[in-house]
N, C-alpha and C. Protein backbone atom coordinates (compact mmCIF):
# COMPACT_ATOMS: atom_id res chain seq x y z
N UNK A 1 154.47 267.08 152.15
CA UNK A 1 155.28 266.74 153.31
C UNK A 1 156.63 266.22 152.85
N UNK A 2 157.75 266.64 153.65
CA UNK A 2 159.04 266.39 153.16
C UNK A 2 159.14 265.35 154.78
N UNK A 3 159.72 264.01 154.25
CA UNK A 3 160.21 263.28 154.95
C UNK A 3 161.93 263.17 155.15
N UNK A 4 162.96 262.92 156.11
CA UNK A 4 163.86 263.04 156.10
C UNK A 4 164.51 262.05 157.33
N UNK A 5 165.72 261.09 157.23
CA UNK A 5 166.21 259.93 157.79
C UNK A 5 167.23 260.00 157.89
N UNK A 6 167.89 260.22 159.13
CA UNK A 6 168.94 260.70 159.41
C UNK A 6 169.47 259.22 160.01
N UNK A 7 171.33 258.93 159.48
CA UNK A 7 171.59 257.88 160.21
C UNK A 7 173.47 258.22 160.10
N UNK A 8 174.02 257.37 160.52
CA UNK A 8 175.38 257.65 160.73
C UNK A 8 176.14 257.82 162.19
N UNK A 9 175.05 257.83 162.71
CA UNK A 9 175.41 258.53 164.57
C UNK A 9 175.94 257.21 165.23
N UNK A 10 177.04 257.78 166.41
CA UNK A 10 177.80 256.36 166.91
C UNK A 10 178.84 257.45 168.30
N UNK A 11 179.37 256.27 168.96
CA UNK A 11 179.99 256.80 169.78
C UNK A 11 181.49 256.64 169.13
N UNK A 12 182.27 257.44 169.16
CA UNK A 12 183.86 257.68 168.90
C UNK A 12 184.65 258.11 169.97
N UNK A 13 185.98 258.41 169.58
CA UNK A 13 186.31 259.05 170.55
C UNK A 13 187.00 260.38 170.04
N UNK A 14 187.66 260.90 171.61
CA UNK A 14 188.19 262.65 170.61
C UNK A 14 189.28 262.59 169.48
N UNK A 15 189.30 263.76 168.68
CA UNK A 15 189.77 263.03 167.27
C UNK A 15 189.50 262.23 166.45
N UNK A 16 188.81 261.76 166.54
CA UNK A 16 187.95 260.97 165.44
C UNK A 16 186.82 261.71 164.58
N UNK A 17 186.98 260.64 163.52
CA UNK A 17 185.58 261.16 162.27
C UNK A 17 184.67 261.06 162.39
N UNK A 18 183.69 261.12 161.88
CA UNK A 18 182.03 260.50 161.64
C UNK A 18 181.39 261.40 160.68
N UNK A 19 180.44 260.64 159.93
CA UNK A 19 179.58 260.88 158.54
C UNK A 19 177.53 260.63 158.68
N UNK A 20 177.58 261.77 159.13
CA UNK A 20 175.73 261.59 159.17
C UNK A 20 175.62 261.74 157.74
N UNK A 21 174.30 260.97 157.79
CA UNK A 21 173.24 261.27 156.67
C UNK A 21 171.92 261.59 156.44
N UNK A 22 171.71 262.33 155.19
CA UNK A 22 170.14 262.81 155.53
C UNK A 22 169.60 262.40 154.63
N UNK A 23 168.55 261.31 154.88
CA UNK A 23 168.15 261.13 152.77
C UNK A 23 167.00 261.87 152.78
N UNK A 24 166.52 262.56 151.92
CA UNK A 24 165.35 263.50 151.96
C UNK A 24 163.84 262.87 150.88
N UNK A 25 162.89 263.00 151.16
CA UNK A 25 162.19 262.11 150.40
C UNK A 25 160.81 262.51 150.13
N UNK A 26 159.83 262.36 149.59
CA UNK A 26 158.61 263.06 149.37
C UNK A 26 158.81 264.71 148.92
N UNK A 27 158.29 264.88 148.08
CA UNK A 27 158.25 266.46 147.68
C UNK A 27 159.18 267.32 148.25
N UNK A 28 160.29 266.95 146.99
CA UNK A 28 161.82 267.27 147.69
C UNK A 28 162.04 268.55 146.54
N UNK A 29 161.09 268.47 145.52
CA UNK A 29 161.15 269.83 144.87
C UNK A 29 160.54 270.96 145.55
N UNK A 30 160.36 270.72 146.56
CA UNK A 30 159.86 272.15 147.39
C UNK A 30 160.91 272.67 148.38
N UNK A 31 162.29 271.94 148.42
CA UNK A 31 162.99 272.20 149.84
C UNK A 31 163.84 273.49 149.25
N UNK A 32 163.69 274.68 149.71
CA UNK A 32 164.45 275.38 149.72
C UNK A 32 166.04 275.44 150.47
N UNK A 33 166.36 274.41 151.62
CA UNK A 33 167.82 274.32 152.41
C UNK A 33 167.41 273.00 152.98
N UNK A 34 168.40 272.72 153.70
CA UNK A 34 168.62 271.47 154.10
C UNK A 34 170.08 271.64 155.23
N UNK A 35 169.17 272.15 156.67
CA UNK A 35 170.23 272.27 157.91
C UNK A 35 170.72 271.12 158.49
N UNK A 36 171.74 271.28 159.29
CA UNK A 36 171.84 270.02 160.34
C UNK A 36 172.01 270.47 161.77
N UNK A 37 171.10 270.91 162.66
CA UNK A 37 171.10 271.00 163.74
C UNK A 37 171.43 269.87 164.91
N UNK A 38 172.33 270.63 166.23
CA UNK A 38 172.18 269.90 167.13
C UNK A 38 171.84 269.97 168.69
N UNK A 39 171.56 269.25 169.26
CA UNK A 39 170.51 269.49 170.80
C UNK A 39 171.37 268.70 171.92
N UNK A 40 171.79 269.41 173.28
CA UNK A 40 172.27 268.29 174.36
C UNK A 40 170.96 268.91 175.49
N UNK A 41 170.73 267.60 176.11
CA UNK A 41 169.66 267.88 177.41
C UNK A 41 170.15 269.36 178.22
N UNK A 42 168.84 270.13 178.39
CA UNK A 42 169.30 271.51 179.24
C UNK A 42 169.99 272.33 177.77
N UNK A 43 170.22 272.28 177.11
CA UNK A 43 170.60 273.74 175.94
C UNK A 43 169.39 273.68 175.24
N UNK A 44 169.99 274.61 174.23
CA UNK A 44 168.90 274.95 173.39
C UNK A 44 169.83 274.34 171.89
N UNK A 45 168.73 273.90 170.66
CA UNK A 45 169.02 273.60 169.81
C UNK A 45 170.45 274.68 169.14
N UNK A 46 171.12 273.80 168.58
CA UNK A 46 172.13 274.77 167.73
C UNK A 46 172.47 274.02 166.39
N UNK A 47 172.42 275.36 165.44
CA UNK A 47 172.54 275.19 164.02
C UNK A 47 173.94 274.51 164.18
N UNK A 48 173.99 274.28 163.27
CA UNK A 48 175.64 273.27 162.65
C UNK A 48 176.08 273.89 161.58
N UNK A 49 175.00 274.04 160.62
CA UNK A 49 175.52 274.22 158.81
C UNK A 49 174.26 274.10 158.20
N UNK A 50 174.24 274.34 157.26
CA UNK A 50 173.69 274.19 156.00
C UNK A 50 173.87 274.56 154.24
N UNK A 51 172.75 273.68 153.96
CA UNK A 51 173.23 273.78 152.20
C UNK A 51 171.87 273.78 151.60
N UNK A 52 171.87 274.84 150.63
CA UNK A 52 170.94 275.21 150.14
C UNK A 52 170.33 274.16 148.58
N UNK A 53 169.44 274.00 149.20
CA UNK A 53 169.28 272.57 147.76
C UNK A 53 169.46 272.59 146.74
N UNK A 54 169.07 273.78 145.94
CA UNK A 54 169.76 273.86 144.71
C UNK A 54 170.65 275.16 144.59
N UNK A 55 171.51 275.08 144.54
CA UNK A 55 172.53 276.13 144.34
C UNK A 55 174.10 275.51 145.09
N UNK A 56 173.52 274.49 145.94
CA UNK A 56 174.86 274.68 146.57
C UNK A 56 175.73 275.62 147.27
N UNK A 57 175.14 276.79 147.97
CA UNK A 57 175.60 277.47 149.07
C UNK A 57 175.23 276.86 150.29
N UNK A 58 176.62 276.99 151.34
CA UNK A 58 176.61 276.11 152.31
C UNK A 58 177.40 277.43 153.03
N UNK A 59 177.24 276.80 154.83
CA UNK A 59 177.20 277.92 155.70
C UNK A 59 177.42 276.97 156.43
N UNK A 60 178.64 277.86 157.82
CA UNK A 60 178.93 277.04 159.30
C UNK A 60 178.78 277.55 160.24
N UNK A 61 178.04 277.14 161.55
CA UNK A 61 178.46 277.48 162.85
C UNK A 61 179.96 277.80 163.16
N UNK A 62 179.79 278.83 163.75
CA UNK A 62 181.73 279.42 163.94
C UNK A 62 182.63 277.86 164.80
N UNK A 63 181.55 277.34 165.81
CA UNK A 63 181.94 276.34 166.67
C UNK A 63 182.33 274.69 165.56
N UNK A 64 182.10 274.98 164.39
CA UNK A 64 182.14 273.54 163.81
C UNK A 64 183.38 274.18 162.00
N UNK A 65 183.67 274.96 162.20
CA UNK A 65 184.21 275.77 161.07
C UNK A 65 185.48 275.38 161.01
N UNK A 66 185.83 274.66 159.42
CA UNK A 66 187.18 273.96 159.50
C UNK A 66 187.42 272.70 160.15
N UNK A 67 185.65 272.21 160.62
CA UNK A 67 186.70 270.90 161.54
C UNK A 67 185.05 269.81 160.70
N UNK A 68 184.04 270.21 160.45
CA UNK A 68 182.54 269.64 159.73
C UNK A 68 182.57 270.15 158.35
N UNK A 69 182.20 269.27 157.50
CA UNK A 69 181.55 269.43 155.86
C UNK A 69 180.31 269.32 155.47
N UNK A 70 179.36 270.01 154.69
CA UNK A 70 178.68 269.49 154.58
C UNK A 70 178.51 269.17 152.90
N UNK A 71 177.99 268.46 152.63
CA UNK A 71 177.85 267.91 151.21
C UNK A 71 176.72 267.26 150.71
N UNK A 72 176.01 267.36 149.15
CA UNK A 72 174.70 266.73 148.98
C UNK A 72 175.77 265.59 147.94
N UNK A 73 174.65 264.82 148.05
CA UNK A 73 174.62 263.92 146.35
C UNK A 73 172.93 264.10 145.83
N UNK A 74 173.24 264.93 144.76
CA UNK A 74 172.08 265.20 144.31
C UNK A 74 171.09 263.86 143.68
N UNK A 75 171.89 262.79 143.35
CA UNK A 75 171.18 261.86 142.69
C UNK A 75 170.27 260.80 144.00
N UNK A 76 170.92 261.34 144.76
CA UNK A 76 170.19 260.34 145.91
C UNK A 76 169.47 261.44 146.79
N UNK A 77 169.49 262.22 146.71
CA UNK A 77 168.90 263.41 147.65
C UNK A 77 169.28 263.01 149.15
N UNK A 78 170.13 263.24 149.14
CA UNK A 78 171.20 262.99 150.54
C UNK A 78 171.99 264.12 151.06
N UNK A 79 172.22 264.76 152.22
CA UNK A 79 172.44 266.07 152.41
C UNK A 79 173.63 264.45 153.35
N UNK A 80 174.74 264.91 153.64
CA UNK A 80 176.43 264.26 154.58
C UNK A 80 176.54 265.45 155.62
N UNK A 81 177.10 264.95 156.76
CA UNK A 81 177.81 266.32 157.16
C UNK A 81 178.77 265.33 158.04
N UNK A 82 180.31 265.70 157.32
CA UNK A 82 181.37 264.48 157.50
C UNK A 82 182.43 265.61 158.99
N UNK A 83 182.24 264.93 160.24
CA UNK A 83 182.69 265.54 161.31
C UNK A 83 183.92 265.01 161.35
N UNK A 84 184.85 265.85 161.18
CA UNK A 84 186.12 265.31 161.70
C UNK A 84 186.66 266.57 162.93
N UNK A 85 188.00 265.76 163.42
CA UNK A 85 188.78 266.51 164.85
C UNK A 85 187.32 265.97 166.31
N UNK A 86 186.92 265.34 165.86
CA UNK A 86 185.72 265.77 166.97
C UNK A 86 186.24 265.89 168.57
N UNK A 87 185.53 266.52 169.36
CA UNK A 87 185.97 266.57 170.75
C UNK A 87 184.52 266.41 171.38
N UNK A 88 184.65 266.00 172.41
CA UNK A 88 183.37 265.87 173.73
C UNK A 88 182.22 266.85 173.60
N UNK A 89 182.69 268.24 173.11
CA UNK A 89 181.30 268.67 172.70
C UNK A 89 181.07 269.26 171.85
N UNK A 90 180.91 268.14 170.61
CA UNK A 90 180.16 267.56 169.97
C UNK A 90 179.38 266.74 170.22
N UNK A 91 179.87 266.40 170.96
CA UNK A 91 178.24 265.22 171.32
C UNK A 91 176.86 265.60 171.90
N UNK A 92 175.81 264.92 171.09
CA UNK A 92 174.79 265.88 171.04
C UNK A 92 173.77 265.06 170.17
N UNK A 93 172.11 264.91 170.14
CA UNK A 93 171.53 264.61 168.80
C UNK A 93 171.61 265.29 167.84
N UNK A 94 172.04 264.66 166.41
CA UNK A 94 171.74 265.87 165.67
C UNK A 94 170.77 265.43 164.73
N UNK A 95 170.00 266.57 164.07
CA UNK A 95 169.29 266.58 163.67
C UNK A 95 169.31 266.64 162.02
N UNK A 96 168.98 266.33 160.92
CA UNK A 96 168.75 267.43 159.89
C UNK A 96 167.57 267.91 159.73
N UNK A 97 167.48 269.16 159.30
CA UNK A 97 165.79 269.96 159.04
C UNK A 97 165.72 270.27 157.91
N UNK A 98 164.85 270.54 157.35
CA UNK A 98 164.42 270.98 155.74
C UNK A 98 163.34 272.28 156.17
N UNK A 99 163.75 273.35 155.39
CA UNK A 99 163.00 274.25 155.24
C UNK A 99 162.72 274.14 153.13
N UNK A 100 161.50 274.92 153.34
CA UNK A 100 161.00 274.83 152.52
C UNK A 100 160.88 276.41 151.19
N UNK A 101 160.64 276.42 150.31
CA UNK A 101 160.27 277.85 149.02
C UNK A 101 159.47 278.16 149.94
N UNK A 102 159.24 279.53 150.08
CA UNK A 102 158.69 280.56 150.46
C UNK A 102 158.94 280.41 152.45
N UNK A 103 159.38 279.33 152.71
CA UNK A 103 159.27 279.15 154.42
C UNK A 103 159.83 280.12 155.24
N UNK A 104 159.65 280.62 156.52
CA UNK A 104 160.69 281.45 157.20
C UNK A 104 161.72 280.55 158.05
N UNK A 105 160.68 279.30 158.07
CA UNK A 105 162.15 278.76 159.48
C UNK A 105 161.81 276.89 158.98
N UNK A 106 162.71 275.96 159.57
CA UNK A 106 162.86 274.93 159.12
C UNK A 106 161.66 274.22 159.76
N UNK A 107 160.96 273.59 159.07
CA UNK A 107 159.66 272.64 159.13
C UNK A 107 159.41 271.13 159.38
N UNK A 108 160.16 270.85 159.04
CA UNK A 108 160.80 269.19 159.22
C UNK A 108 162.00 268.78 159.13
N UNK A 109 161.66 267.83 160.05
CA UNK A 109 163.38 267.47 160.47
C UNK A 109 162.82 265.87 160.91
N UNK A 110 164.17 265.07 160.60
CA UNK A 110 163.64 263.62 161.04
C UNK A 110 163.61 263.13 162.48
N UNK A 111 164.11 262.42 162.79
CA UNK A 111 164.27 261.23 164.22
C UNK A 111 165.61 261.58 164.80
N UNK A 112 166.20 262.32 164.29
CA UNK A 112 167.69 262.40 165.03
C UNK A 112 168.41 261.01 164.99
N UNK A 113 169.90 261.42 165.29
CA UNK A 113 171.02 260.16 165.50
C UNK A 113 171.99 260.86 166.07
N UNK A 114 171.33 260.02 167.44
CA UNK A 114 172.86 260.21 168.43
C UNK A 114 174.40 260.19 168.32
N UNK A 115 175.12 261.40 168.76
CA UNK A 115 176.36 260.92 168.20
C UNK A 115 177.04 261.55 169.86
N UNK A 116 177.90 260.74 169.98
CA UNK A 116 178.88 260.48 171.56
C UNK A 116 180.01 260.56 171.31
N UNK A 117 181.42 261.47 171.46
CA UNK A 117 182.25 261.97 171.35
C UNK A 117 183.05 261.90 173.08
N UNK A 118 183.71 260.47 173.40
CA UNK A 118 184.79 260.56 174.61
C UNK A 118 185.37 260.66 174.51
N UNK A 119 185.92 261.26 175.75
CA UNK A 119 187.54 261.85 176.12
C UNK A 119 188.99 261.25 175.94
């Protein structure tokens, strides 16, 4: 089981930054990627990005491209995803998920952290 603790979430306003985090933990040599999805009441989940745990290939939602980063520190097993420009929707829980070697789709994901983006 891969455990994962997402924190960083806060209300800002538009134009402003913010820095989630994912620390990843328990049998972290099995994670093949490491997404950051996000959810508003009434939609459906949407990818953000991701970064592949070892290799370092990383990937964006067209909607977050040029304006979100994402970044590990390998020594802490910490997946960032540093939001800047933000506007109103962005706001949303987000999530990070861990998929796993051999997995087809992401398997665990933590508790979420709200993040609120006003006008």
């Amino acid at each position: 089981q891969v455990q994962l603790v997402e924190s960083g979430g806060g209300l800002v306003q538009a134009g402003d930054s913010l820095r989630l985090s994912c620390v990843a933990s328990r049998r972290t040599f099995n994670i093949y990627s490491v997404a950051w999805f996000r959810q508003t009441p009434g939609k459906e989940r949407e990818f953000v990005g991701g970064i592949r745990w070892y290799g370092g290939s990383i990937n964006y939602a067209d909607s977050v491209k040029g304006r979100f980063t994402i970044s590990r520190n390998y020594a802490r097993n910490t997946v960032y995803l540093q939001m800047n420009s933000m506007n109103p929707e962005d706001t949303a829980v987000y999530y990070c998920e861990a998929r796993l070697d051999g997995a087809s789709k992401y398997d665990y994901w933590g508790q979420g952290t709200q993040v609120t983006v006003s006008s």
